[in-house]
N, C-alpha and C. Protein backbone atom coordinates (compact mmCIF):
# COMPACT_ATOMS: atom_id res chain seq x y z
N UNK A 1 -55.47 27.70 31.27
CA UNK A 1 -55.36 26.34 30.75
C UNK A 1 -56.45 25.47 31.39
N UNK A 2 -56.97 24.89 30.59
CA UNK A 2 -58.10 24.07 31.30
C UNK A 2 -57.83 22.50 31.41
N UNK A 3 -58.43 22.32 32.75
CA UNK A 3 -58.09 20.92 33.43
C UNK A 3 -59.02 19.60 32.65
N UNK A 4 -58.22 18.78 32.60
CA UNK A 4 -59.09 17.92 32.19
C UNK A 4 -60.30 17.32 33.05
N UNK A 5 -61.46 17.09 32.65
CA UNK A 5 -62.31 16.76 33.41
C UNK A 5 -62.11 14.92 33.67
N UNK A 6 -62.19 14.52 34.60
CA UNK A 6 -62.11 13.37 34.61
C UNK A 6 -63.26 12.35 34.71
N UNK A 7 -63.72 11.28 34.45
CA UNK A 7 -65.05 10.15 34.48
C UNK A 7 -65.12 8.96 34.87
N UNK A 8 -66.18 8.59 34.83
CA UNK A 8 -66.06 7.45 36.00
C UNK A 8 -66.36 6.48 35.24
N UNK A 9 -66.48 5.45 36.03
CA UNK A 9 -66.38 3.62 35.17
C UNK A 9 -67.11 3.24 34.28
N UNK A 10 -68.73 4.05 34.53
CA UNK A 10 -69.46 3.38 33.18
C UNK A 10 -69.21 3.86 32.11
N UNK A 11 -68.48 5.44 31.90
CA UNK A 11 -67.72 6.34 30.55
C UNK A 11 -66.49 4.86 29.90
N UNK A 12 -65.65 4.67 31.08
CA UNK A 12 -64.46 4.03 30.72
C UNK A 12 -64.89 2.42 30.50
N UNK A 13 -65.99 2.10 31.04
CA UNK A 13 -66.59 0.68 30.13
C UNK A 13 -67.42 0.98 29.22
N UNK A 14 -67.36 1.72 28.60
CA UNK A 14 -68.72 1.87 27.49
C UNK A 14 -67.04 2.59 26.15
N UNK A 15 -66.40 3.02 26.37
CA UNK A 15 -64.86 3.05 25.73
C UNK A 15 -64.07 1.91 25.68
N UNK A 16 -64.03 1.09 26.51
CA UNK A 16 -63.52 0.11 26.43
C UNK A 16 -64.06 -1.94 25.73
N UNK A 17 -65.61 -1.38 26.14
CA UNK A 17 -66.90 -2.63 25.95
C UNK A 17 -66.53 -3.70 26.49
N UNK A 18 -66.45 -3.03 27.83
CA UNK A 18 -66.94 -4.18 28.76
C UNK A 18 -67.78 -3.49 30.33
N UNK A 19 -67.98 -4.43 31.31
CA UNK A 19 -68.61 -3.70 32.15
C UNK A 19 -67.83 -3.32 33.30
N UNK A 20 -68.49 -2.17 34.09
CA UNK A 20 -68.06 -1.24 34.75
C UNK A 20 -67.18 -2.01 35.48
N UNK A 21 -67.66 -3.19 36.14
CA UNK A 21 -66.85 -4.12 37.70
C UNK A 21 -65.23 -4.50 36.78
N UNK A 22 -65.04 -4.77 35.31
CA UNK A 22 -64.00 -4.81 34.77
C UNK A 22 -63.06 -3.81 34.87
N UNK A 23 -63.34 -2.81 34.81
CA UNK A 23 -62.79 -1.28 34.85
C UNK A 23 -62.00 -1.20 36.24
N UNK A 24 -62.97 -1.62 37.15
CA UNK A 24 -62.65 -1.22 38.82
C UNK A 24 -61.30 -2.21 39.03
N UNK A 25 -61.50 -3.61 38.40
CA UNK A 25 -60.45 -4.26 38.37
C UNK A 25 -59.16 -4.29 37.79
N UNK A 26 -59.00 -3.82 36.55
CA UNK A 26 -57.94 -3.24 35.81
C UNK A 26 -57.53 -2.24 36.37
N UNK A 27 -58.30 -1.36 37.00
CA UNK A 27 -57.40 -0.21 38.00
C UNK A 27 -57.56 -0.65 39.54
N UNK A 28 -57.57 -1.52 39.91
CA UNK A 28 -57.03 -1.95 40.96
C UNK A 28 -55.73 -2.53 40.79
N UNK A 29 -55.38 -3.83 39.58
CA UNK A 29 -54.32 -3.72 39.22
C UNK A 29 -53.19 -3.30 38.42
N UNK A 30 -53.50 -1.94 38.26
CA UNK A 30 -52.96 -1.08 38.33
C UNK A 30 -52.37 -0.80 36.69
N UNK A 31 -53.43 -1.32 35.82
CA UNK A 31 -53.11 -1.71 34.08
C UNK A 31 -53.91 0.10 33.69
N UNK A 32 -54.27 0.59 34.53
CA UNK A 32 -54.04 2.38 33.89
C UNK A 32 -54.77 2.72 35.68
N UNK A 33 -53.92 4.26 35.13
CA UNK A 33 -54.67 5.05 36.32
C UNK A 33 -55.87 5.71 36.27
N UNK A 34 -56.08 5.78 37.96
CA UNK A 34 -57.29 6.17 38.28
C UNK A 34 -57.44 6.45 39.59
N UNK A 35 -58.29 6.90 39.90
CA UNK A 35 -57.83 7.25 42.09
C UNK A 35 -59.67 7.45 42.37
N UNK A 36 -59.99 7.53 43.59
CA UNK A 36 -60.73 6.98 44.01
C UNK A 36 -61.31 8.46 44.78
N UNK A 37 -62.54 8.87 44.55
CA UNK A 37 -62.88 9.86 45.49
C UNK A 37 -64.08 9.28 46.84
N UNK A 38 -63.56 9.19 47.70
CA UNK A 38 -64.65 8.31 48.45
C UNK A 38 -64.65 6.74 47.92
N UNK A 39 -65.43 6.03 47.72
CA UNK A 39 -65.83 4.80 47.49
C UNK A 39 -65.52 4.83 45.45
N UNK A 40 -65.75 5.81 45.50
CA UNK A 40 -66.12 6.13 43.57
C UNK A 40 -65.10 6.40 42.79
N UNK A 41 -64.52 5.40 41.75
CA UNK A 41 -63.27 5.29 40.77
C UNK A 41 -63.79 6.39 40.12
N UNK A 42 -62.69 7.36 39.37
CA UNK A 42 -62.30 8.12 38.61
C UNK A 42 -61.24 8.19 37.60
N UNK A 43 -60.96 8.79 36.26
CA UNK A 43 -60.19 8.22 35.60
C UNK A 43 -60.20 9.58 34.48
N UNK A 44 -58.84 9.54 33.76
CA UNK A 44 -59.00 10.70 32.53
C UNK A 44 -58.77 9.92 31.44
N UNK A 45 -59.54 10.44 30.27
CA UNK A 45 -59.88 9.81 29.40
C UNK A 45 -58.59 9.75 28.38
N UNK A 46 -57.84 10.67 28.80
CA UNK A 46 -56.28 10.36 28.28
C UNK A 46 -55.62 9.44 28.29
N UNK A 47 -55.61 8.85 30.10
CA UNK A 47 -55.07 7.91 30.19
C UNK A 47 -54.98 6.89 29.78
N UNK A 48 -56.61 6.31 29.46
CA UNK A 48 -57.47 5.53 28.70
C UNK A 48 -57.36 5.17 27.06
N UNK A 49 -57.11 6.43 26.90
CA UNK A 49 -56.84 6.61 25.33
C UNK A 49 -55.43 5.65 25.52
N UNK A 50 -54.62 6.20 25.86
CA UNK A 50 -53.55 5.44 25.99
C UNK A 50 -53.39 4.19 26.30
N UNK A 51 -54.00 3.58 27.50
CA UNK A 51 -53.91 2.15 27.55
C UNK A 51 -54.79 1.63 26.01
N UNK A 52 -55.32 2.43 25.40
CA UNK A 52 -55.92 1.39 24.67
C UNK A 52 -54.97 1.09 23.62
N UNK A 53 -54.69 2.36 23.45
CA UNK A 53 -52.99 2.17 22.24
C UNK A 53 -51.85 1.44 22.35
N UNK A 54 -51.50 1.02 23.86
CA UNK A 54 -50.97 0.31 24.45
C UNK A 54 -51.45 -1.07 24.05
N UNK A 55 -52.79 -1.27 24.04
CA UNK A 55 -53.15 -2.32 23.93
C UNK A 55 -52.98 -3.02 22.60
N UNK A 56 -53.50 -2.14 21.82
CA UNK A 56 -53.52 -2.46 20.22
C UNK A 56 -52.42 -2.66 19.59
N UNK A 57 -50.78 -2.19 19.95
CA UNK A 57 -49.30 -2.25 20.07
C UNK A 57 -48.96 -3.53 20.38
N UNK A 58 -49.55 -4.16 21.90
CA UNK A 58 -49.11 -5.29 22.55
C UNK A 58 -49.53 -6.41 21.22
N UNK A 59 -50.66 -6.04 20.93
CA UNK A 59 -51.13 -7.20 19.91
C UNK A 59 -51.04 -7.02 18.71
N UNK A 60 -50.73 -6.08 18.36
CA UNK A 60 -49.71 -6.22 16.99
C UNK A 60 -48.32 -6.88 16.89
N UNK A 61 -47.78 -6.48 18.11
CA UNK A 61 -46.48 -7.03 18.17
C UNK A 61 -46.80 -9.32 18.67
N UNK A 62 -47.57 -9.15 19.20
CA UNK A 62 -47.96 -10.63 20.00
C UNK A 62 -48.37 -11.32 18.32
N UNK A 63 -49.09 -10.33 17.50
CA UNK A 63 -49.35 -10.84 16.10
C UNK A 63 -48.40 -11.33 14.76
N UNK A 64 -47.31 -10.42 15.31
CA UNK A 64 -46.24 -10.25 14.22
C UNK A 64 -45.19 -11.67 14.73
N UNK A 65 -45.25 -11.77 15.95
CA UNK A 65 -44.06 -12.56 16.53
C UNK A 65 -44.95 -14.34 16.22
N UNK A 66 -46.20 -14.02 16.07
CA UNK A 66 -47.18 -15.72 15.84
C UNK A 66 -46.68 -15.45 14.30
N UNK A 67 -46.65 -14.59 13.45
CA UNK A 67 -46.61 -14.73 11.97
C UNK A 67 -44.87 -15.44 11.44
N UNK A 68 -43.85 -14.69 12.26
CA UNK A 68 -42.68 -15.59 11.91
C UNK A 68 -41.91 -17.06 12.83
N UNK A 69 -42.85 -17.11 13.23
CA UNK A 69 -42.90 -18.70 14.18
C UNK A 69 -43.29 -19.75 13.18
């Protein structure tokens, strides 16, 4: 079974479109995982995938709840 390879901040800001120092901050507080080898964030692109689906959910629902207001 093969491991997922995991990537670092400029992969997960160039997926996300924004820049890398954003990335370091969202996983500092702790809005997806990621762990740190030495000084250098790391991250699987799964996880990522996911917060973004997460994301697109939050604001559908944040969309739907402005539409019957």
């Amino acid at each position: 079974m093969a491991t997922e390879k995991p990537i670092g901040t400029k992969e997960v800001a160039e997926m996300l479109g924004v820049i890398p120092r954003t990335v370091v901050r969202l996983a500092e507080r702790g809005e997806f995982p990621g762990f740190k080898v030495g000084d250098v964030w790391r991250f699987y692109r799964s996880d990522i995938e996911a917060y973004i689906q997460r994301q697109i959910e939050r604001a559908r629902q944040s969309n739907e709840q402005e539409g019957k207001e």
